[in-house]
N, C-alpha and C. Protein backbone atom coordinates (compact mmCIF):
# COMPACT_ATOMS: atom_id res chain seq x y z
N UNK A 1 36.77 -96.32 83.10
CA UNK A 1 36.43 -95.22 82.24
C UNK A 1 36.61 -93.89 82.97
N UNK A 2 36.57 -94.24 84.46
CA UNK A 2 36.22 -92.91 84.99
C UNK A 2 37.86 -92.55 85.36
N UNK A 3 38.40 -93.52 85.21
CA UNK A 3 40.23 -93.31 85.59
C UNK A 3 40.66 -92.66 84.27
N UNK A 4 40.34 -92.65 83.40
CA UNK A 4 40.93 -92.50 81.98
C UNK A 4 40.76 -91.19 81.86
N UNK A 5 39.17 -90.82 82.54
CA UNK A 5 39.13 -89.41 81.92
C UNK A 5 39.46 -88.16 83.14
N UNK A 6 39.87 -88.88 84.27
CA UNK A 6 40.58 -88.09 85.25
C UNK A 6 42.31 -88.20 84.67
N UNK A 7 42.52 -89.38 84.32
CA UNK A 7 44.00 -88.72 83.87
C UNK A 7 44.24 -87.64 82.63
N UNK A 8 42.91 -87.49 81.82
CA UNK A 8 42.80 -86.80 81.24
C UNK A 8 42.94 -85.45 81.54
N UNK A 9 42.03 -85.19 81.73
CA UNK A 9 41.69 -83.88 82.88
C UNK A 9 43.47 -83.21 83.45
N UNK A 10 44.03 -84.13 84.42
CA UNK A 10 44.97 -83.74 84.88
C UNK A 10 46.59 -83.67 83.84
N UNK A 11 46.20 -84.38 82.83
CA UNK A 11 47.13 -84.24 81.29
C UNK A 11 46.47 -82.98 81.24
N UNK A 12 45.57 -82.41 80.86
CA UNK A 12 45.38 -80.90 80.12
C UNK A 12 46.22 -79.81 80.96
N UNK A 13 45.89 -80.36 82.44
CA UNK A 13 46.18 -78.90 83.94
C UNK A 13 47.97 -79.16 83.87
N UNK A 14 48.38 -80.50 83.45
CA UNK A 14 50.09 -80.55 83.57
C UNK A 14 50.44 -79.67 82.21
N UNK A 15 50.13 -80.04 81.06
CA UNK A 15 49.97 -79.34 79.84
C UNK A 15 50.33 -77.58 79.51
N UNK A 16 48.85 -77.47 79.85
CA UNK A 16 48.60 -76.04 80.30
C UNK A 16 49.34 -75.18 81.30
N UNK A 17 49.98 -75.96 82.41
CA UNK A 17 51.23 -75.24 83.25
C UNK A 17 52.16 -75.26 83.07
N UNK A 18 52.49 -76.08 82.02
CA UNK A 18 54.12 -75.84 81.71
C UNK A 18 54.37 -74.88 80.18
N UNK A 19 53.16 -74.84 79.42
CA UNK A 19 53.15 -73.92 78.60
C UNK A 19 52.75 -72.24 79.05
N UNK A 20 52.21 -72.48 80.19
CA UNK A 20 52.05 -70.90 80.60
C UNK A 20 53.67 -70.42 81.35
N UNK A 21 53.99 -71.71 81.82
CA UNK A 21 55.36 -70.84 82.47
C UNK A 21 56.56 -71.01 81.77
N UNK A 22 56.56 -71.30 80.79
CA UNK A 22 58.12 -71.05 79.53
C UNK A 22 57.99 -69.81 79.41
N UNK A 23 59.18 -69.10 79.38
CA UNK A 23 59.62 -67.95 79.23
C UNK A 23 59.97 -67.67 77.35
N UNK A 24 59.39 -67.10 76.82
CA UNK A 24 60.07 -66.80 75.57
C UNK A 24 60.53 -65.32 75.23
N UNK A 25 61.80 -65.46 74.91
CA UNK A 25 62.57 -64.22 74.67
C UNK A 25 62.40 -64.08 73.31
N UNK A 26 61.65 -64.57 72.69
CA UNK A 26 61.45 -63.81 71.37
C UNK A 26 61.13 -62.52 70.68
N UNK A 27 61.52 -61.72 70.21
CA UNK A 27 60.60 -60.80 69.67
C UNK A 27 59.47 -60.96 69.01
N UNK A 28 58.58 -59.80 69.33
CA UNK A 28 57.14 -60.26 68.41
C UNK A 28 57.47 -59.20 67.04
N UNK A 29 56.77 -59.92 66.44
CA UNK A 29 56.86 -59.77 64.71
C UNK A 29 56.24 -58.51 64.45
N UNK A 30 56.74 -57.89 63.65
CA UNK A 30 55.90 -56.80 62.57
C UNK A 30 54.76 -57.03 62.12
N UNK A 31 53.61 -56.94 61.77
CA UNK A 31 52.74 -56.99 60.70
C UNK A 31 53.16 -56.21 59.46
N UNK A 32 53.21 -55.18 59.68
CA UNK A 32 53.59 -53.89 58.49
C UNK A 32 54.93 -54.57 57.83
N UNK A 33 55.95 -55.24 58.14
CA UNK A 33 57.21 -55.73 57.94
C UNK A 33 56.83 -56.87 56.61
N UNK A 34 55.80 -57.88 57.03
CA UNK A 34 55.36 -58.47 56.39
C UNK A 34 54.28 -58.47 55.22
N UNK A 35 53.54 -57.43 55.36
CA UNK A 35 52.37 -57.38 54.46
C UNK A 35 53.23 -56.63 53.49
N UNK A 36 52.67 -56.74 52.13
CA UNK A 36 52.75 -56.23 50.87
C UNK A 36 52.27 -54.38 50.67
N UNK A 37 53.26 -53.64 50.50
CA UNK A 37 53.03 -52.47 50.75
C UNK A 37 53.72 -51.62 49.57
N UNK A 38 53.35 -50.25 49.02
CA UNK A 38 54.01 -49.94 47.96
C UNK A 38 54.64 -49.24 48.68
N UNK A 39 55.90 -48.47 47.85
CA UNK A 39 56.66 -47.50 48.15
C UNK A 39 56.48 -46.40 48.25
N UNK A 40 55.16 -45.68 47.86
CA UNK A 40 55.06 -44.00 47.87
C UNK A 40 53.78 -44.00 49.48
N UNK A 41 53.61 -43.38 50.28
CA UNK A 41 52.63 -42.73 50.87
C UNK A 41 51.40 -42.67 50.35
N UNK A 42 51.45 -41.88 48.71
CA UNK A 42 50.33 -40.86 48.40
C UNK A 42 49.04 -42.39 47.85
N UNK A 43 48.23 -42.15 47.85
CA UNK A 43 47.43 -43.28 47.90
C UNK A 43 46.83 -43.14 45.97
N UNK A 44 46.85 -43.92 45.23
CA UNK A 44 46.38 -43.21 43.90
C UNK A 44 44.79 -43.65 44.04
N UNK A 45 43.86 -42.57 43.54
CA UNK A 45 42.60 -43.24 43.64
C UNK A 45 41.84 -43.58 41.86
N UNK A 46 41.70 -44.51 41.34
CA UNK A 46 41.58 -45.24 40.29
C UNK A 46 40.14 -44.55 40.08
N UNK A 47 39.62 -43.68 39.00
CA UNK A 47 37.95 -43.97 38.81
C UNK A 47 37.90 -44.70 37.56
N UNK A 48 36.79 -45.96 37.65
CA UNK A 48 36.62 -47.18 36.66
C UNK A 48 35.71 -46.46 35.54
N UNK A 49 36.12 -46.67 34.52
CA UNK A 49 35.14 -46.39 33.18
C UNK A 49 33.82 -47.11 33.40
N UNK A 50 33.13 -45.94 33.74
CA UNK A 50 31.49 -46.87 33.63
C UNK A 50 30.68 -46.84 32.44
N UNK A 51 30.73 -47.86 32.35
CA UNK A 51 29.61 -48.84 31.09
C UNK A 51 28.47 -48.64 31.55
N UNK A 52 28.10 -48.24 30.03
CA UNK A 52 26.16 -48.04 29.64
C UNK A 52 25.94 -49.16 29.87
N UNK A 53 24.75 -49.76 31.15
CA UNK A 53 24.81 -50.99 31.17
C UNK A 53 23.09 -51.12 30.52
N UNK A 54 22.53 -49.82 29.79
CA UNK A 54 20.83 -49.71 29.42
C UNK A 54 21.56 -49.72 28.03
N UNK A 55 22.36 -49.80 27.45
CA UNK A 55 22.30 -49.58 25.99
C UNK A 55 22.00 -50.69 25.05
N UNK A 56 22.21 -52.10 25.58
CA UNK A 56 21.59 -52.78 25.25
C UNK A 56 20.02 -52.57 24.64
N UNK A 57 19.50 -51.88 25.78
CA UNK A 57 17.83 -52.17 25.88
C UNK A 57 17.49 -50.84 24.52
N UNK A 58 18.49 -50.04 24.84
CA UNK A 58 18.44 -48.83 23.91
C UNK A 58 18.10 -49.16 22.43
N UNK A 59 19.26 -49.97 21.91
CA UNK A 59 19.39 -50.36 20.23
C UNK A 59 18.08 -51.46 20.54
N UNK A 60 18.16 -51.90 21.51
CA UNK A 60 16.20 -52.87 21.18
C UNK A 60 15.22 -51.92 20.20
N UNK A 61 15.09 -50.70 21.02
CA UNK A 61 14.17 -49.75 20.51
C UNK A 61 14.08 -49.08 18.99
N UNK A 62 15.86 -49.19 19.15
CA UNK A 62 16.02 -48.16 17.82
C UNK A 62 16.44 -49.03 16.37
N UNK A 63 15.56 -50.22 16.33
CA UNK A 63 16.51 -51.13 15.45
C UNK A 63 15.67 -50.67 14.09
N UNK A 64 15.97 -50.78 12.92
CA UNK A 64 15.84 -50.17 11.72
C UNK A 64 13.99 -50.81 11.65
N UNK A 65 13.74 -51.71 11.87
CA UNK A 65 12.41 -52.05 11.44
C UNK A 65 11.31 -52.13 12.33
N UNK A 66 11.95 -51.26 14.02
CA UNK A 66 11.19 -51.24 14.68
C UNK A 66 10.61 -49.55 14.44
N UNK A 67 11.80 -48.53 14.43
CA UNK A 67 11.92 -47.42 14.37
C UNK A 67 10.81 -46.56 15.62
N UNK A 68 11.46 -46.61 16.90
CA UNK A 68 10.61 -45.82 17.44
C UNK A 68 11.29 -44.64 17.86
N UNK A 69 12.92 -44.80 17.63
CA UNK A 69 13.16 -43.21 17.43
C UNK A 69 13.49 -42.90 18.64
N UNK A 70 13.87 -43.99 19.83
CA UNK A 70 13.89 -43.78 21.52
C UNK A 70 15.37 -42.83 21.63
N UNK A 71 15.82 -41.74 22.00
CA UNK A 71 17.31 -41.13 22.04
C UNK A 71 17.74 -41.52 23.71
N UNK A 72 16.72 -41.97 24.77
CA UNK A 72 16.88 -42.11 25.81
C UNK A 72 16.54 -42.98 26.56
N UNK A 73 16.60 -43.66 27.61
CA UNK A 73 15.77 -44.34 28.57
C UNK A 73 16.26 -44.50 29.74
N UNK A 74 15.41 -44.70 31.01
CA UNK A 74 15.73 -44.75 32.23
C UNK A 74 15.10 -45.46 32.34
N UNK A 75 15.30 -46.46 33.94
CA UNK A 75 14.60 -47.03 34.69
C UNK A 75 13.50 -46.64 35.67
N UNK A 76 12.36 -47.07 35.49
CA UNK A 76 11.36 -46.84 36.66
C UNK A 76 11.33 -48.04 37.84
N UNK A 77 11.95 -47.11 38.90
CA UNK A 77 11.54 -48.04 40.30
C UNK A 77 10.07 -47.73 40.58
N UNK A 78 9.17 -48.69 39.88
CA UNK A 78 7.80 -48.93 40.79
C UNK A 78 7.14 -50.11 40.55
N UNK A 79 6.70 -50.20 41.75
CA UNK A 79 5.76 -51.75 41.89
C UNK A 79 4.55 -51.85 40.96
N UNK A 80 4.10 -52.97 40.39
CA UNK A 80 3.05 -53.06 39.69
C UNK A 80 2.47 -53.73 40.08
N UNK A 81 0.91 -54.35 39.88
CA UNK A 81 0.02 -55.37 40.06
C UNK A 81 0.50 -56.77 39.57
N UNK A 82 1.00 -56.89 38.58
CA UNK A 82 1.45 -58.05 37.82
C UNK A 82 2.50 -58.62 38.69
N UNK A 83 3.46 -58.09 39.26
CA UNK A 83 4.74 -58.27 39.73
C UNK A 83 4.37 -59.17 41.16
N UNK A 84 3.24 -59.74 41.48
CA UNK A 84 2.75 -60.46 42.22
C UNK A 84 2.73 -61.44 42.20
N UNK A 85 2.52 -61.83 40.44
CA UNK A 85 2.60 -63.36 40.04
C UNK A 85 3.94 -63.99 39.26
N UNK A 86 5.18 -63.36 40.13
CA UNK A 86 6.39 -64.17 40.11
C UNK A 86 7.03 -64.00 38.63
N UNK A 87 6.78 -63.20 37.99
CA UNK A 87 7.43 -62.97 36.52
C UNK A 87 9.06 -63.44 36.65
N UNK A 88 9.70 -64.72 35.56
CA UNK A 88 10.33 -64.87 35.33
C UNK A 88 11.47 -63.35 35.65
N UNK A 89 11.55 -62.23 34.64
CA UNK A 89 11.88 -61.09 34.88
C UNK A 89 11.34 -60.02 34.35
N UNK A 90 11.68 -58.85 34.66
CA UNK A 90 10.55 -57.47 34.63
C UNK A 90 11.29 -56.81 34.22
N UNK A 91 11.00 -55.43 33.48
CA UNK A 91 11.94 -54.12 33.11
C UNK A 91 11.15 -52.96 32.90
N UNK A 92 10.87 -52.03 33.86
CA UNK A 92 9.91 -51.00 33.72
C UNK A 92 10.91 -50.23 33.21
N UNK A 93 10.97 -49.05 31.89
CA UNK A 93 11.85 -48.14 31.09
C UNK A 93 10.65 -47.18 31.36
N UNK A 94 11.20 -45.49 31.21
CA UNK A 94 10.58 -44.41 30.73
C UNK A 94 11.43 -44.10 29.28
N UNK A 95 10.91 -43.83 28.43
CA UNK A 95 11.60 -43.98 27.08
C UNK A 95 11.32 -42.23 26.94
N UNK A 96 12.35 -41.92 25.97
CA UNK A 96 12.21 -40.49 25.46
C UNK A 96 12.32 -40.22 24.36
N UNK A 97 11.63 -40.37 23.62
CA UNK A 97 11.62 -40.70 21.93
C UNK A 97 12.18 -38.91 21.52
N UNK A 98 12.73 -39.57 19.67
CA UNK A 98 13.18 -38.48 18.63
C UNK A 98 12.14 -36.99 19.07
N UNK A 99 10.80 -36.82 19.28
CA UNK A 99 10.07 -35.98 18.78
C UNK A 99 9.52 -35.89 20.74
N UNK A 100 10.47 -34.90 21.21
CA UNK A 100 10.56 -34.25 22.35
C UNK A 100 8.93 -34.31 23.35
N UNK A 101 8.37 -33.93 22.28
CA UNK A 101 7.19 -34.36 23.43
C UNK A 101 6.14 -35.70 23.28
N UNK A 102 7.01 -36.29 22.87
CA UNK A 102 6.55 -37.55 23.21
C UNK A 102 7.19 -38.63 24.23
N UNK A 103 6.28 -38.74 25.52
CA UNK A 103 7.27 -39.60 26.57
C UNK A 103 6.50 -41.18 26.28
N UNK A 104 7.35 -42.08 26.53
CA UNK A 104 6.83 -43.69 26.50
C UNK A 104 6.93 -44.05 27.74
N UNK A 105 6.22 -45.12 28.22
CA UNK A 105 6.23 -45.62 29.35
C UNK A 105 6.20 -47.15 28.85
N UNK A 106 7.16 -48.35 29.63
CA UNK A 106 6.75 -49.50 28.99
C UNK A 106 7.20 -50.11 29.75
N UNK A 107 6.12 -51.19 29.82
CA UNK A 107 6.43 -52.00 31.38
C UNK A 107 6.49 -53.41 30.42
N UNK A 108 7.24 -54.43 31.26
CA UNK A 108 7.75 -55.56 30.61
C UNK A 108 7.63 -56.68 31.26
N UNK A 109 6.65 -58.23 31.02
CA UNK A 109 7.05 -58.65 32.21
C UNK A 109 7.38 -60.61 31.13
N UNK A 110 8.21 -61.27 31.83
CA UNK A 110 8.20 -62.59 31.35
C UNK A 110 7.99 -63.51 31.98
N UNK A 111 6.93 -64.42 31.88
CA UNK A 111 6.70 -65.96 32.81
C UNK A 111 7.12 -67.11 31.96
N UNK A 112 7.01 -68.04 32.92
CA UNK A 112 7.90 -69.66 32.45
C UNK A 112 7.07 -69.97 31.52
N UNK A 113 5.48 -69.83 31.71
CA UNK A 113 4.89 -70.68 30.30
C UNK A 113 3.84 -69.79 30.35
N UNK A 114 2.53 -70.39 29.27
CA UNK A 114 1.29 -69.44 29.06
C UNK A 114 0.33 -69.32 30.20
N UNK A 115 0.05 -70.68 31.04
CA UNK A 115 -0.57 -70.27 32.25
C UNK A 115 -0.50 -69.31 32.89
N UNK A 116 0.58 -69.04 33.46
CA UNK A 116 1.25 -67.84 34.27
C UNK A 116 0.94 -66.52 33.65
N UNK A 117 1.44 -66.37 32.04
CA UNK A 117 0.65 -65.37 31.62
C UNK A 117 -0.34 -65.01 31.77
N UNK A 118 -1.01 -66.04 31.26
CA UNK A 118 -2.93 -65.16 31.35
C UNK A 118 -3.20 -65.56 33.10
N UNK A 119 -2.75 -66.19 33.89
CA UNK A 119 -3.39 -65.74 35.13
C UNK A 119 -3.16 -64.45 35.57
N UNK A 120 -1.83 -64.15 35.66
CA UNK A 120 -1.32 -62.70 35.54
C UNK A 120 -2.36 -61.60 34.59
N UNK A 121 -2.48 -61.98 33.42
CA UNK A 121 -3.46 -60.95 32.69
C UNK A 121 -4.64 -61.05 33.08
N UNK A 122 -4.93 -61.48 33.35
CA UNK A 122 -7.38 -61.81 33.46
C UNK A 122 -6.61 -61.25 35.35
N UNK A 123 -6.02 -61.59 35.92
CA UNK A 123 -6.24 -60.95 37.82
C UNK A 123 -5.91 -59.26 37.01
N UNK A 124 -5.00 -59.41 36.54
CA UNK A 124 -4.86 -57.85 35.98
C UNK A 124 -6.28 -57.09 35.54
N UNK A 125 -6.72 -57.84 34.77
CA UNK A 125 -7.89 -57.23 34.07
C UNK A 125 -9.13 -57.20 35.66
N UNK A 126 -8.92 -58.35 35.90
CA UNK A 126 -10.15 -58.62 37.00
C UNK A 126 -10.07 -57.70 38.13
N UNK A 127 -9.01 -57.35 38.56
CA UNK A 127 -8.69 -56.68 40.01
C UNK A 127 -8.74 -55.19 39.61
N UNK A 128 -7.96 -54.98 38.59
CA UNK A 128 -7.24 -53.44 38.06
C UNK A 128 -8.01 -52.71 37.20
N UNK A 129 -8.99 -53.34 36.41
CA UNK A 129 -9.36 -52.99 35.37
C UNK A 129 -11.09 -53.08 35.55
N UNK A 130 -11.58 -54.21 36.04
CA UNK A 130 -13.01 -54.36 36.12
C UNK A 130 -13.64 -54.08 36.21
N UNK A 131 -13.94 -52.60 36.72
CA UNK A 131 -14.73 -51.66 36.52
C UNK A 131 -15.06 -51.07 35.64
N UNK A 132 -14.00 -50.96 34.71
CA UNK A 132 -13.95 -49.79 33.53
C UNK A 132 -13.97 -50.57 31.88
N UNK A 133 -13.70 -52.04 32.10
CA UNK A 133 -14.08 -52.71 30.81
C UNK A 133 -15.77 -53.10 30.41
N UNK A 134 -16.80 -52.53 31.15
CA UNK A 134 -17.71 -52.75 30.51
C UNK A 134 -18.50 -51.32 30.41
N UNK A 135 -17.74 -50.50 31.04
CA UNK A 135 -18.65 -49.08 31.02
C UNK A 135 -17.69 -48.32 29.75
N UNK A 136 -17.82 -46.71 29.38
CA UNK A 136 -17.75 -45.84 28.31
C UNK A 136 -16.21 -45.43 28.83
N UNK A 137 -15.61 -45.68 30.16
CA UNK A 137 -14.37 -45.30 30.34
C UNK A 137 -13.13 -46.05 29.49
N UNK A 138 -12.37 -45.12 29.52
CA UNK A 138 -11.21 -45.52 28.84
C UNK A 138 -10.48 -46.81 30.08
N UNK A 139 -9.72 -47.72 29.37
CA UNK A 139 -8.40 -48.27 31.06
C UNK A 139 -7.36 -47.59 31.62
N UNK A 140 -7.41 -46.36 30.75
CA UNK A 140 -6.35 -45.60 31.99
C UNK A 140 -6.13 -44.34 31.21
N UNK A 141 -5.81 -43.17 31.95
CA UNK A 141 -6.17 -41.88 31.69
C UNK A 141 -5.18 -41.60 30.42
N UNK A 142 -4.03 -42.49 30.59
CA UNK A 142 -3.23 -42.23 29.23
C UNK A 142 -3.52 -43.20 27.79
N UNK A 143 -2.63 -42.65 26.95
CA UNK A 143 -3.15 -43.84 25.83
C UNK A 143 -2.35 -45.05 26.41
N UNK A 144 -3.18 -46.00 25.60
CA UNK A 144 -2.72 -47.49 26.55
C UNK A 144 -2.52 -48.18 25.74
N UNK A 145 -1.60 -49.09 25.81
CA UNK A 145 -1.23 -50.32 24.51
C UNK A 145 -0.98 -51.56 25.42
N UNK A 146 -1.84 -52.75 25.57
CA UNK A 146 -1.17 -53.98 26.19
C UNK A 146 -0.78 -55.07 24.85
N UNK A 147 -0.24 -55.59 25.00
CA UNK A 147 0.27 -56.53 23.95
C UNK A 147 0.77 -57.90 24.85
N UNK A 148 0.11 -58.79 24.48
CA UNK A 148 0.39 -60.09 25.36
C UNK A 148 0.75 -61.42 24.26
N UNK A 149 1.67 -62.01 24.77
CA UNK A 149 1.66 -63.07 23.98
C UNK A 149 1.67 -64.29 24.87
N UNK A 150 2.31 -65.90 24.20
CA UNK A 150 2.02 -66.88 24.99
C UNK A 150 3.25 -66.76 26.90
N UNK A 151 4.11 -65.89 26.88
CA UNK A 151 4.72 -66.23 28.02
C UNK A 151 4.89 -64.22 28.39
N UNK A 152 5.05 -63.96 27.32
CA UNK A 152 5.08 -62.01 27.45
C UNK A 152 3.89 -61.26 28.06
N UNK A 153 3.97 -60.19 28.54
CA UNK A 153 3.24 -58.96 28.68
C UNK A 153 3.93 -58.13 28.94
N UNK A 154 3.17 -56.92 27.79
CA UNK A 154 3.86 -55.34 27.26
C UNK A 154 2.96 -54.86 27.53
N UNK A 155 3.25 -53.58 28.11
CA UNK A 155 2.28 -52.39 28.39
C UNK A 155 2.77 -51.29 28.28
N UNK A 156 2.57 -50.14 27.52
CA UNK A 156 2.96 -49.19 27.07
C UNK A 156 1.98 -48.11 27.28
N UNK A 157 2.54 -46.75 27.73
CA UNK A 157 1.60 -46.01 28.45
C UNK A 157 2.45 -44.35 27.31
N UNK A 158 0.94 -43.67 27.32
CA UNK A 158 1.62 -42.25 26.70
C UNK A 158 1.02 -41.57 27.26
N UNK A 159 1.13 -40.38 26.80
CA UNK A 159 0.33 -38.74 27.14
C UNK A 159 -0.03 -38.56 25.85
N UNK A 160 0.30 -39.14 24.53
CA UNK A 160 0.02 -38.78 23.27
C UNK A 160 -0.13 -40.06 22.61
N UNK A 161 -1.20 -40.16 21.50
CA UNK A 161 -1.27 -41.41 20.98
C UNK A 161 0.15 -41.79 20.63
N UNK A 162 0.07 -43.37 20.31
CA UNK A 162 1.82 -44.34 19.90
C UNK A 162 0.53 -44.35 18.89
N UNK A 163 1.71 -44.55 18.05
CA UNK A 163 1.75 -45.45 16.62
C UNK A 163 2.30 -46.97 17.04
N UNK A 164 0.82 -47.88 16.95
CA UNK A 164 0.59 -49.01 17.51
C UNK A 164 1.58 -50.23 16.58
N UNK A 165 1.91 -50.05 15.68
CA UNK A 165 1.96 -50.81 14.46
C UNK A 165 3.88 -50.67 15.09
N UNK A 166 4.04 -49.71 15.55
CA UNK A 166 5.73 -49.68 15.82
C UNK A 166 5.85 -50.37 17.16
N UNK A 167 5.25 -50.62 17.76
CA UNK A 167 5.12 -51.30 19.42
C UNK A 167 4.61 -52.88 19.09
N UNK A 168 3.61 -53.54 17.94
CA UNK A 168 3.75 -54.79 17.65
C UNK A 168 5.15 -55.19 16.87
N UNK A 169 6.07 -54.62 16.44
CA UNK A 169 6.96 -54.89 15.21
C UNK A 169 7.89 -54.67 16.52
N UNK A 170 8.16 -54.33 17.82
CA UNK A 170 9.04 -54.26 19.03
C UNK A 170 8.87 -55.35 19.46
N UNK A 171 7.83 -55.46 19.62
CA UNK A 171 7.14 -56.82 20.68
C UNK A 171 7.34 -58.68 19.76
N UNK A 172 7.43 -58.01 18.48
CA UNK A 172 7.52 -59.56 17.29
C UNK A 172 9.29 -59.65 17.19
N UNK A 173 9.56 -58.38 17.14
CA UNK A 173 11.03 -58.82 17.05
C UNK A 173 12.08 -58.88 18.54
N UNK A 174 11.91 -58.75 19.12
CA UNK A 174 12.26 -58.85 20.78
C UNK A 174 11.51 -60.26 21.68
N UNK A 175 10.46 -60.12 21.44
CA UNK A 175 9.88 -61.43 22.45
C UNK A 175 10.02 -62.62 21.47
N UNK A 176 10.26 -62.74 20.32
CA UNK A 176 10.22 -64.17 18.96
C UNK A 176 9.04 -64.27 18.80
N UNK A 177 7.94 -64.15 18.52
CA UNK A 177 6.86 -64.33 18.18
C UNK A 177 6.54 -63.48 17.60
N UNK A 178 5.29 -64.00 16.55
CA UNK A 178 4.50 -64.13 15.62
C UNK A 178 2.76 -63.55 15.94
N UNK A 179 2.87 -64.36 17.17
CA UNK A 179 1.61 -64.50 17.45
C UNK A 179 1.11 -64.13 19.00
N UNK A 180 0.05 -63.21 18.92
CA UNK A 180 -0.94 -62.65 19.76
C UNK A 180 -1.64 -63.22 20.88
N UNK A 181 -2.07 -63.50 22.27
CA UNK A 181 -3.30 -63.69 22.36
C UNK A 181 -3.95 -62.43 22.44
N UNK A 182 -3.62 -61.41 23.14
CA UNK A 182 -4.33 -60.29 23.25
C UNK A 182 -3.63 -59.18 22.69
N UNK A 183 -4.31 -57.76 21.85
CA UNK A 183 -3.69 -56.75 22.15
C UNK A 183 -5.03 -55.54 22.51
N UNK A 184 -4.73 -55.08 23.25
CA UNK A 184 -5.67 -53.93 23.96
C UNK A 184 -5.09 -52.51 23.50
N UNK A 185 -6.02 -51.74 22.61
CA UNK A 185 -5.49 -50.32 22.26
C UNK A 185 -6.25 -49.39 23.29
């Protein structure tokens, strides 16, 4: 075994010396010769048509029997309390409705089944809120709308009362349901 792998050894060093000392008169190759290249210098720079990729969420708002009249929306980058307990997916919007001074705020969140929901809602209520659901305070300095169903939670925030009745008729025709467990005005 130990002969086999010394002739080995000395196969690589015969190998290796007769390929280092061949002489090749070849020329070395182009790259540029070979690669795919256009004919002009001037470089053209392409700008891509960018797609409304919120307009989707837009006609959500503005559909004939929801009517909330949204002309705008953006995204809010911010963390929430809820966003702890693994929501399927989330969509915080600032909405800018028909009637200028009215701003919406509406936070969105979806879990796999109803458990997940209401653990998510009652730590919400329990952690975030628990102070202020048994005393004369309001839950939050703006008007407040939660709307929960079996896998949903909606939360909608103003500076001016919503017309509540247009935010359940969002929430029935967008999430498929019918049916409530909670709504908090």
């Amino acid at each position: 075994m130990k002969v086999n792998f010394t002739f080995f050894k000395l196969f690589l060093v015969f190998v290796s010396l007769i390929s280092a000392c061949t002489n090749r008169d070849k020329p070395l190759k182009n790259l540029n010769d070979i690669r795919a290249s256009s004919g002009s210098k001037e470089r053209i720079v392409k700008n891509p048509i960018s797609k409304d990729t919120l307009l989707p969420y837009l006609n959500t708002y503005n559909q004939d029997s929801v009517g909330l009249e949204v002309i705008s929306l953006s995204i809010i980058e911010e963390q929430h309390f809820i966003n702890r307990f693994q929501p399927i997916s989330s969509c915080f919007f600032a909405l800018e409705m028909k009637d200028s001074t009215q701003k919406l705020t509406h936070f969105a969140w979806t879990f796999k089944d109803s458990i997940d929901t209401k653990n998510a809602f009652y730590n919400w209520l329990d952690i975030e809120k628990s102070s202020k659901i048994l005393a004369s305070k309001s839950l939050s300095s703006d008007f407040f709308t939660a709307i929960v169903s079996e896998t949903n939670i909606d939360f909608f925030y103003s500076k001016k009362k919503m017309d509540v009745q247009k935010l359940i008729r969002y929430v029935k025709l967008n999430r498929n349901t019918a049916i409530f467990n909670f709504i908090i005005i």
